[in-house]
C-alpha atoms as a PDB file:
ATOM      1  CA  UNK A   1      21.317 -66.631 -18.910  1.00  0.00           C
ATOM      2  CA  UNK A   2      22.610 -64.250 -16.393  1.00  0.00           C
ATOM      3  CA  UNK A   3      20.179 -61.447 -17.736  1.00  0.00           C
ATOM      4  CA  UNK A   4      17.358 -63.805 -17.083  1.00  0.00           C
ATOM      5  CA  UNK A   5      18.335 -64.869 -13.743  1.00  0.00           C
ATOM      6  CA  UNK A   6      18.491 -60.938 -12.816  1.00  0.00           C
ATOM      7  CA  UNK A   7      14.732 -60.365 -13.493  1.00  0.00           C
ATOM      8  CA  UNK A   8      12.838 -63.619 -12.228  1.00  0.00           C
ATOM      9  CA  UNK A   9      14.771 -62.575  -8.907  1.00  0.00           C
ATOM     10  CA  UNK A  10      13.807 -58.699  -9.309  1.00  0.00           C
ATOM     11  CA  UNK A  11       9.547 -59.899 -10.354  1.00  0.00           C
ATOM     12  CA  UNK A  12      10.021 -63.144  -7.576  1.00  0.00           C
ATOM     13  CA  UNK A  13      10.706 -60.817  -4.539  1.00  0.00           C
ATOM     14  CA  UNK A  14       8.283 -61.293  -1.621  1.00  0.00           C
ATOM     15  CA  UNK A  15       7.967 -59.339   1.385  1.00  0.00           C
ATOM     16  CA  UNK A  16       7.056 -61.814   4.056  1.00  0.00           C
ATOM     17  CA  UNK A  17       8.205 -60.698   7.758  1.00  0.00           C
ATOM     18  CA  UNK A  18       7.792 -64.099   9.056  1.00  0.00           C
ATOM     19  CA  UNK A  19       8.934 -67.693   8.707  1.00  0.00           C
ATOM     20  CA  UNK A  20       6.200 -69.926   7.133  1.00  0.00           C
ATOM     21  CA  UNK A  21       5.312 -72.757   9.381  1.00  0.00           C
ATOM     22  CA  UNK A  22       6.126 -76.489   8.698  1.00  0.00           C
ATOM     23  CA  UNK A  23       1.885 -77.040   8.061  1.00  0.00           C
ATOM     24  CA  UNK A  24       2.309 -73.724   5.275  1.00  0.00           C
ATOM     25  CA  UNK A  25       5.536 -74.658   3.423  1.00  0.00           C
ATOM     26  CA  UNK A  26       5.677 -76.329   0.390  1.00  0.00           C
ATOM     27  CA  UNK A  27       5.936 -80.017  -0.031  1.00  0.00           C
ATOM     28  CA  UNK A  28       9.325 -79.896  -2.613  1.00  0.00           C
ATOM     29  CA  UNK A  29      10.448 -83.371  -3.587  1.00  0.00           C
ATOM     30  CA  UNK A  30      12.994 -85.701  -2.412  1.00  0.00           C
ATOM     31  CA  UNK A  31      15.373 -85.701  -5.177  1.00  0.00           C
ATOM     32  CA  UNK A  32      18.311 -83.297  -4.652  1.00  0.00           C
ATOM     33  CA  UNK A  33      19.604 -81.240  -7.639  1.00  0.00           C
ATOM     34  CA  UNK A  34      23.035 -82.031  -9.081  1.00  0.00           C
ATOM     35  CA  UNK A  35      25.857 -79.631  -9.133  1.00  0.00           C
ATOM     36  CA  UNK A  36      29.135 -79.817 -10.696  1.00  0.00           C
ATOM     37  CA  UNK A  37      31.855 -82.278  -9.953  1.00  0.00           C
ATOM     38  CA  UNK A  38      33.907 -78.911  -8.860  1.00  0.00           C
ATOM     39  CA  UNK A  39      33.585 -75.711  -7.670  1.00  0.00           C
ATOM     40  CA  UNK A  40      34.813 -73.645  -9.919  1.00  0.00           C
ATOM     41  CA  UNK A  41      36.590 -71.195  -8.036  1.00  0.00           C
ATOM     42  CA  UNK A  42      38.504 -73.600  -5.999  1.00  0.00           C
ATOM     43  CA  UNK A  43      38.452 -76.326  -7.932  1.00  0.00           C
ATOM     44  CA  UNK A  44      37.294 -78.590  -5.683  1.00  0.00           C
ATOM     45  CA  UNK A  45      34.403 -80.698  -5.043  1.00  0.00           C
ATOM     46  CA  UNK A  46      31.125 -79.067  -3.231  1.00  0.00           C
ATOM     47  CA  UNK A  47      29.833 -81.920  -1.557  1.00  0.00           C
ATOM     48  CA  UNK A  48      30.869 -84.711   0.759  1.00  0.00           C
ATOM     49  CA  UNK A  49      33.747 -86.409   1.365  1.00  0.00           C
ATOM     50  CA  UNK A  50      35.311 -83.235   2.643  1.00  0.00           C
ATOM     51  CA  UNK A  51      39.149 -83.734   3.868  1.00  0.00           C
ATOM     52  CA  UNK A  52      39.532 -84.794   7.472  1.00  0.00           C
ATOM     53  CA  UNK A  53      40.043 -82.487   9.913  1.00  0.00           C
ATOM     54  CA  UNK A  54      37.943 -79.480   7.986  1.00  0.00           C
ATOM     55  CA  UNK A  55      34.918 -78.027   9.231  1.00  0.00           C
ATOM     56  CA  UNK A  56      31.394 -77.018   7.579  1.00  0.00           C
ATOM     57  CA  UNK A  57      29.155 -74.118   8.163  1.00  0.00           C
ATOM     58  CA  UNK A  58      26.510 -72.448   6.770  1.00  0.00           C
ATOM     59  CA  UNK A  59      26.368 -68.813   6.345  1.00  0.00           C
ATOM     60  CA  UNK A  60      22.775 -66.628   5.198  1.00  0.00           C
ATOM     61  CA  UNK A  61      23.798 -62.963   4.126  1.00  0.00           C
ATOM     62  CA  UNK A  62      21.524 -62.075   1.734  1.00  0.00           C
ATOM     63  CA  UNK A  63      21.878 -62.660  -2.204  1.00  0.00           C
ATOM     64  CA  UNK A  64      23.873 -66.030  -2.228  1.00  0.00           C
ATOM     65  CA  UNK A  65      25.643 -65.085  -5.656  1.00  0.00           C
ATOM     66  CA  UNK A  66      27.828 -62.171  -4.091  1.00  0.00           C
ATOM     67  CA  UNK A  67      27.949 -64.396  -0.541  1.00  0.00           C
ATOM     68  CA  UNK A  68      29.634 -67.065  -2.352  1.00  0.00           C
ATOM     69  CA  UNK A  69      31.960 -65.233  -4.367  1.00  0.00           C
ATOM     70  CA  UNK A  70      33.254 -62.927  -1.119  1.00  0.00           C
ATOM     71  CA  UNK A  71      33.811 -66.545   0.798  1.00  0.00           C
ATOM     72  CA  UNK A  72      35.334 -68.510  -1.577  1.00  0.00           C
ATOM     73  CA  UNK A  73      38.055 -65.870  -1.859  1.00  0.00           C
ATOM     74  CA  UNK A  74      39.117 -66.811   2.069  1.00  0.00           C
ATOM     75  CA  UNK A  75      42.563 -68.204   2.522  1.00  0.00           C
ATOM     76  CA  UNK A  76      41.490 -71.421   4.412  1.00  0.00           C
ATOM     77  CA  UNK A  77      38.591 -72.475   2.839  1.00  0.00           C
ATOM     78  CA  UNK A  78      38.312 -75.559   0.593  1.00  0.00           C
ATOM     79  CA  UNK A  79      34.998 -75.366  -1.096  1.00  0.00           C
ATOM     80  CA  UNK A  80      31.867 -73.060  -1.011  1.00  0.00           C
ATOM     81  CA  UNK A  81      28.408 -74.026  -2.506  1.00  0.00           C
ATOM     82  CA  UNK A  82      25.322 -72.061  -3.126  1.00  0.00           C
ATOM     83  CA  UNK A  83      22.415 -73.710  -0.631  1.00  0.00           C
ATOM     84  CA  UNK A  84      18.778 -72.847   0.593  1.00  0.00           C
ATOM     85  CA  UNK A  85      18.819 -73.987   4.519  1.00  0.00           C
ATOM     86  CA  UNK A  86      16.563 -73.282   7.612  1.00  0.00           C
ATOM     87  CA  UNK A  87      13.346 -74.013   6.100  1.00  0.00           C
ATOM     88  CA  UNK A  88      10.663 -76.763   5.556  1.00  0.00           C
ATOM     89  CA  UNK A  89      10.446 -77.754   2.009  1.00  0.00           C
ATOM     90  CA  UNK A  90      12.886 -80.591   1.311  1.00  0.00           C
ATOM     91  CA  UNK A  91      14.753 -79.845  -2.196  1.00  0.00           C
ATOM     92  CA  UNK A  92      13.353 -76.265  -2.983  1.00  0.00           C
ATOM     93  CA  UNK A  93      13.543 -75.006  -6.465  1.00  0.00           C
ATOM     94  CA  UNK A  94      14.897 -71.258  -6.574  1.00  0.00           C
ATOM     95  CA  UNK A  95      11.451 -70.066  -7.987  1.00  0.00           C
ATOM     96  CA  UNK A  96      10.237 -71.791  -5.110  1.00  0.00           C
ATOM     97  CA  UNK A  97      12.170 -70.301  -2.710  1.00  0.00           C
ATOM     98  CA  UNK A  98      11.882 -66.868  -4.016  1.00  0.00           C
ATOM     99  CA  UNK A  99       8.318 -66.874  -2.761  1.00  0.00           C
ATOM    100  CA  UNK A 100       9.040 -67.331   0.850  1.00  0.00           C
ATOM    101  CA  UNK A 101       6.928 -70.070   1.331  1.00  0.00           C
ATOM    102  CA  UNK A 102       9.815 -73.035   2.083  1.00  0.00           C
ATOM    103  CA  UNK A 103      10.965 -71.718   4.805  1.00  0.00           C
ATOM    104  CA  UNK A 104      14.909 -71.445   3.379  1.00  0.00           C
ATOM    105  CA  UNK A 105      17.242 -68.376   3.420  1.00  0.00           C
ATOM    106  CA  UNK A 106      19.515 -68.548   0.154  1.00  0.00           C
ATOM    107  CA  UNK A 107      22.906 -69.589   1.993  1.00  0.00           C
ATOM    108  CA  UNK A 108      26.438 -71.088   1.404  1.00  0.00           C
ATOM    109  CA  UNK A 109      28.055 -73.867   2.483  1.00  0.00           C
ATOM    110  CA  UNK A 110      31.453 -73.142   3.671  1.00  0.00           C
ATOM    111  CA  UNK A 111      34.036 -75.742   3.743  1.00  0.00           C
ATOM    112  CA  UNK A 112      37.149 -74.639   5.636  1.00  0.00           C
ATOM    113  CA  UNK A 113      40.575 -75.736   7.514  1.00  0.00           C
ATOM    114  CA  UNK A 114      40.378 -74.062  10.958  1.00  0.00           C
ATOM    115  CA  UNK A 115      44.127 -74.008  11.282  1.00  0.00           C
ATOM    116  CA  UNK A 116      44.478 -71.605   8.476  1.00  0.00           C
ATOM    117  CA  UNK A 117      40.783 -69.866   9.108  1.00  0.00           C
ATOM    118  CA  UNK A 118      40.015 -69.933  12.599  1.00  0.00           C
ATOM    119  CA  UNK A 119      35.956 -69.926  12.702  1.00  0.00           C
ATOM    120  CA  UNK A 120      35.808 -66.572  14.471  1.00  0.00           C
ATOM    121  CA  UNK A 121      37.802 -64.918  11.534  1.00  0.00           C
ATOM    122  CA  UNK A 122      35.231 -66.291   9.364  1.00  0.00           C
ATOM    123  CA  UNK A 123      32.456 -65.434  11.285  1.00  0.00           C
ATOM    124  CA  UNK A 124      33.986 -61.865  11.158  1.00  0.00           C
ATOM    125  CA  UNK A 125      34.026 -61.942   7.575  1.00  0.00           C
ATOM    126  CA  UNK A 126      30.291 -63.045   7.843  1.00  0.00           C
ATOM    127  CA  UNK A 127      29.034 -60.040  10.009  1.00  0.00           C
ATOM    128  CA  UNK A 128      31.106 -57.090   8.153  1.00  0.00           C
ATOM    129  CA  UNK A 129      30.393 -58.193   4.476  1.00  0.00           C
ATOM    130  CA  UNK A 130      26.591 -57.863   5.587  1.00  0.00           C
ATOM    131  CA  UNK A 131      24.143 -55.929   7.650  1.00  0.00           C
ATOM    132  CA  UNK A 132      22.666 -58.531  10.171  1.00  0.00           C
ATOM    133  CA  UNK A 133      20.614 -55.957  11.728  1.00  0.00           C
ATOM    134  CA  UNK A 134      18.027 -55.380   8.628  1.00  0.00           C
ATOM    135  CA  UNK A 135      15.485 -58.092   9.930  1.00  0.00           C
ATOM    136  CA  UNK A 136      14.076 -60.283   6.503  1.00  0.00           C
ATOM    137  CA  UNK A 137      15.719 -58.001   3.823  1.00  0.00           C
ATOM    138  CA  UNK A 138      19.303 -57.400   2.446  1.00  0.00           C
ATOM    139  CA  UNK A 139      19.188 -53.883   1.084  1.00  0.00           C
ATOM    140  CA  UNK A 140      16.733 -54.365  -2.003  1.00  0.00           C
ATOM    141  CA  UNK A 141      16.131 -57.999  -1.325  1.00  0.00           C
ATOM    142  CA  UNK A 142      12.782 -58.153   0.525  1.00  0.00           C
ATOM    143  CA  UNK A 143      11.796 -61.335   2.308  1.00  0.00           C
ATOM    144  CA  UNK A 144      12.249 -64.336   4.538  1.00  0.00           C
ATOM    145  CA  UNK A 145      14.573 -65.816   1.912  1.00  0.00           C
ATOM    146  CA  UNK A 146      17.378 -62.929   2.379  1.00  0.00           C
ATOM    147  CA  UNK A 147      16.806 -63.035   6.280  1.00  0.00           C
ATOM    148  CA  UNK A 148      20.625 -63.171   7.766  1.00  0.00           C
ATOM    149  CA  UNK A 149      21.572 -66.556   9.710  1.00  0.00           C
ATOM    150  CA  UNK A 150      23.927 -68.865  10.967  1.00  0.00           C
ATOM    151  CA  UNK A 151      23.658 -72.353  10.658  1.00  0.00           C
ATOM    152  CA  UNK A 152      26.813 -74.397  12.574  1.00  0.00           C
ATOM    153  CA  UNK A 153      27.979 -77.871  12.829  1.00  0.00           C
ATOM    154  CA  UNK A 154      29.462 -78.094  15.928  1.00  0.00           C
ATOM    155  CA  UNK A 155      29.283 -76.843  19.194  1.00  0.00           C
ATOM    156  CA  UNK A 156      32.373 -74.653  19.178  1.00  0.00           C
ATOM    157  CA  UNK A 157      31.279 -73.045  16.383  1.00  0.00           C
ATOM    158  CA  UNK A 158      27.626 -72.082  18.024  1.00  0.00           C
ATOM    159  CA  UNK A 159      29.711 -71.090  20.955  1.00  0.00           C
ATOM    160  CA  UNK A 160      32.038 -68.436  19.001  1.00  0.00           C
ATOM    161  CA  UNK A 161      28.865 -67.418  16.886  1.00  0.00           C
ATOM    162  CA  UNK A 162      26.596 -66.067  20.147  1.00  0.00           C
ATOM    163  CA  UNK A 163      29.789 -64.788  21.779  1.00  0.00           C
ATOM    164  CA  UNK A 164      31.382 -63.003  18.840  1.00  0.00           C
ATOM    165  CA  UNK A 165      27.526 -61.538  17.538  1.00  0.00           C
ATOM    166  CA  UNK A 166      27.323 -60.055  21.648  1.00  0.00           C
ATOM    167  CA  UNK A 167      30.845 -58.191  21.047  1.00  0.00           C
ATOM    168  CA  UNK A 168      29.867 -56.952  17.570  1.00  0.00           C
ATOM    169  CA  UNK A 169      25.827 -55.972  18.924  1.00  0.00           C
ATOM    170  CA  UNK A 170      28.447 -53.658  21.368  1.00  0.00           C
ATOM    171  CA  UNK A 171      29.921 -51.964  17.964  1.00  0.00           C
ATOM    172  CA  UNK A 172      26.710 -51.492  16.621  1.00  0.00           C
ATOM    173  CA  UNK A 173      25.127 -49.929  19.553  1.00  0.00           C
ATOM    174  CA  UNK A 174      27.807 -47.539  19.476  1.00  0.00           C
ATOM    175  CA  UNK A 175      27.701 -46.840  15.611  1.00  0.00           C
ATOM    176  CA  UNK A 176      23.925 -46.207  16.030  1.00  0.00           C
ATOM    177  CA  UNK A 177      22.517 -48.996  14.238  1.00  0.00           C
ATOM    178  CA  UNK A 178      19.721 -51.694  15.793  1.00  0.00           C
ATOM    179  CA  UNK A 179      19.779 -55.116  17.198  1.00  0.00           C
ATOM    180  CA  UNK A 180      21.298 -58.270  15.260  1.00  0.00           C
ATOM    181  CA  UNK A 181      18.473 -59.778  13.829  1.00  0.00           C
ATOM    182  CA  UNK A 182      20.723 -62.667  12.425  1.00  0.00           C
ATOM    183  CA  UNK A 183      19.207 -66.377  13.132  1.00  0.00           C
ATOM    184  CA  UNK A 184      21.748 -68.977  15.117  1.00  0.00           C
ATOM    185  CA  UNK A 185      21.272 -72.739  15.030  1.00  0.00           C
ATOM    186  CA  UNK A 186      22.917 -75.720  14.858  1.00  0.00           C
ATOM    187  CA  UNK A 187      22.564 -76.967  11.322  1.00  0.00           C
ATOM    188  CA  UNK A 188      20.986 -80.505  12.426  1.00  0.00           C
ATOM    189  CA  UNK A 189      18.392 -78.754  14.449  1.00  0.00           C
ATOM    190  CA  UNK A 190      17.242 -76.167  12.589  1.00  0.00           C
ATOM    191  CA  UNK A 191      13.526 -76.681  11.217  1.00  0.00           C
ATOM    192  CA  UNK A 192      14.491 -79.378   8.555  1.00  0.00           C
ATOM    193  CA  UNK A 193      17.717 -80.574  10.001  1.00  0.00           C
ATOM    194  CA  UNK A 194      19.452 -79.937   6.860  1.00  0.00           C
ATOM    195  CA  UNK A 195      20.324 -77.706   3.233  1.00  0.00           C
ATOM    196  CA  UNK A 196      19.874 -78.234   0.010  1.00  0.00           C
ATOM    197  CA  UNK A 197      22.367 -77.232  -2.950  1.00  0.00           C
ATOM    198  CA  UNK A 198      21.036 -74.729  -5.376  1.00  0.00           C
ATOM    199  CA  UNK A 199      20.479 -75.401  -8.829  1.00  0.00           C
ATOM    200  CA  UNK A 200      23.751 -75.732 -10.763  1.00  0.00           C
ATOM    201  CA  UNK A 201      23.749 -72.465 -12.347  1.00  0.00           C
ATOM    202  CA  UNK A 202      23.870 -70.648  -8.887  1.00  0.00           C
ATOM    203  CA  UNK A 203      27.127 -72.408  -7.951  1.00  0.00           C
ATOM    204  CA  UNK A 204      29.748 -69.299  -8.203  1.00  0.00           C
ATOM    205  CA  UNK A 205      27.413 -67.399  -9.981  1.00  0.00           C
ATOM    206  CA  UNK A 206      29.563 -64.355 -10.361  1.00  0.00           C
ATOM    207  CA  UNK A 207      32.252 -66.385 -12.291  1.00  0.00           C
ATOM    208  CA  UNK A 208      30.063 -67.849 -14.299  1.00  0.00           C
ATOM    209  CA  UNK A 209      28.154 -63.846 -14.894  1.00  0.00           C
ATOM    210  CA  UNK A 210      30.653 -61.649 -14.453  1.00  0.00           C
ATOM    211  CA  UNK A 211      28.451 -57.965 -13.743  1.00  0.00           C
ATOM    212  CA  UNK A 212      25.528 -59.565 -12.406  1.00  0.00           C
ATOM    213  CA  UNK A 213      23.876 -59.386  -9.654  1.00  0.00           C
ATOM    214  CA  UNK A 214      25.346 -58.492  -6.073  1.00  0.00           C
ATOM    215  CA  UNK A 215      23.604 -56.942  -3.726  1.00  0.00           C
ATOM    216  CA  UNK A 216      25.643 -56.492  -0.209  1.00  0.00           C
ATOM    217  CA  UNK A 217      24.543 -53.768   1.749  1.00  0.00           C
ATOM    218  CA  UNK A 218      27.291 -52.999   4.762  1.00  0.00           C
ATOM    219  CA  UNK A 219      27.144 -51.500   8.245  1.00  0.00           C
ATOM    220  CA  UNK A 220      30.730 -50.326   7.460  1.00  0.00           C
ATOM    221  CA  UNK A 221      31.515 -51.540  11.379  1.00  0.00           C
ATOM    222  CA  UNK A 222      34.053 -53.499  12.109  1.00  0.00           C
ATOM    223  CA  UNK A 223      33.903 -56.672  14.128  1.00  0.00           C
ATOM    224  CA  UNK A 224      36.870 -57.069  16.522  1.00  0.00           C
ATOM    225  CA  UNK A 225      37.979 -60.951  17.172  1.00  0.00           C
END
């Protein structure tokens, strides 16, 4: 399967520049998918209850099979999940998404305990395992649905995200490189107002294929906390 997978996302690349508008997007369905009782790299569920006292966010960096793999391997966090957010269509399929027209970056829901990961180390993580300055691409990965973005849940978090991205935008200035072009929100008012898991197979991908697809294209600069 992980062969397949590979090519429809190398023929389904799109290179749409913009965000399709609520009016444009498709009308997806109001069924979620179902994904595993577990994650399989942590072992623990990927949706809700999550324990008390952890936090969710919402990271877009491109290709969410590498994303979730480099996340789940955090000290601190609890559960990651393959997810489209920021678009229109409610419940995309991946085919769907692949054409740009829902609106969604592919994502992953991060499930962490801030005492152990402090949300600025993880938002560290975010900026250096990416480059948030390539606009709607990731390297190879043409397209609204690679476009780099940050989707919070609380206010604390949106406050370290826009203060930590102005003291990395410093870094890159210096190395040379462009403005972030990374997308901030809060997660409940962002277009839809929500996510929507990927289709089981997605879910730690890179366990599941080990060789396939990863595609993470690095400023190399470092973001200071």
């Amino acid at each position: 399967m992980g062969w397949l997978q590979d090519a429809i996302r190398q023929s389904a690349m799109r290179t749409a520049t913009t965000v399709v508008d609520a009016d444009s997007a498709l009308p997806g369905r109001p069924e979620p998918v179902s994904v595993a009782p577990v994650n399989l790299a942590t072992g623990n569920p990927m949706v809700p209850p999550f324990p008390e006292g952890y936090q969710s966010i919402v990271l877009g960096m491109g290709c969410f099979w590498g994303a979730e793999k480099i996340l789940w391997q955090l000290e601190g966090v609890w559960t990651t999940a393959a997810v489209y957010a920021g678009g229109w269509t409610p419940n995309p399929t991946y085919e769907e998404t692949c054409t740009g027209a829902t609106g969604h970056t592919e994502a992953v829901l991060v499930v962490f305990d801030p005492a152990v990961l402090p949300v600025e180390r993880l938002l560290a993580t975010f900026f250096e395992w990416h480059d948030p300055t390539q606009g709607m691409r990731q390297g190879n990965d043409m397209g609204t649905q690679y476009r780099s973005a940050v989707f919070t849940t609380t206010p604390e978090q949106a406050e370290v995200a826009r203060r930590l991205a102005a003291t990395y935008q410093k870094e890159l200035d210096a190395a040379g490189y462009g403005p972030l072009t990374t997308e901030f929100g809060m997660l409940d008012e962002v277009r839809s107002g929500e996510f929507a898991y990927a289709e089981d197979y997605h879910q730690q991908y890179l366990l599941k294929n080990p060789g396939g697809y990863d595609c993470h294209v690095r400023s190399g600069v470092a973001c200071p906390i």
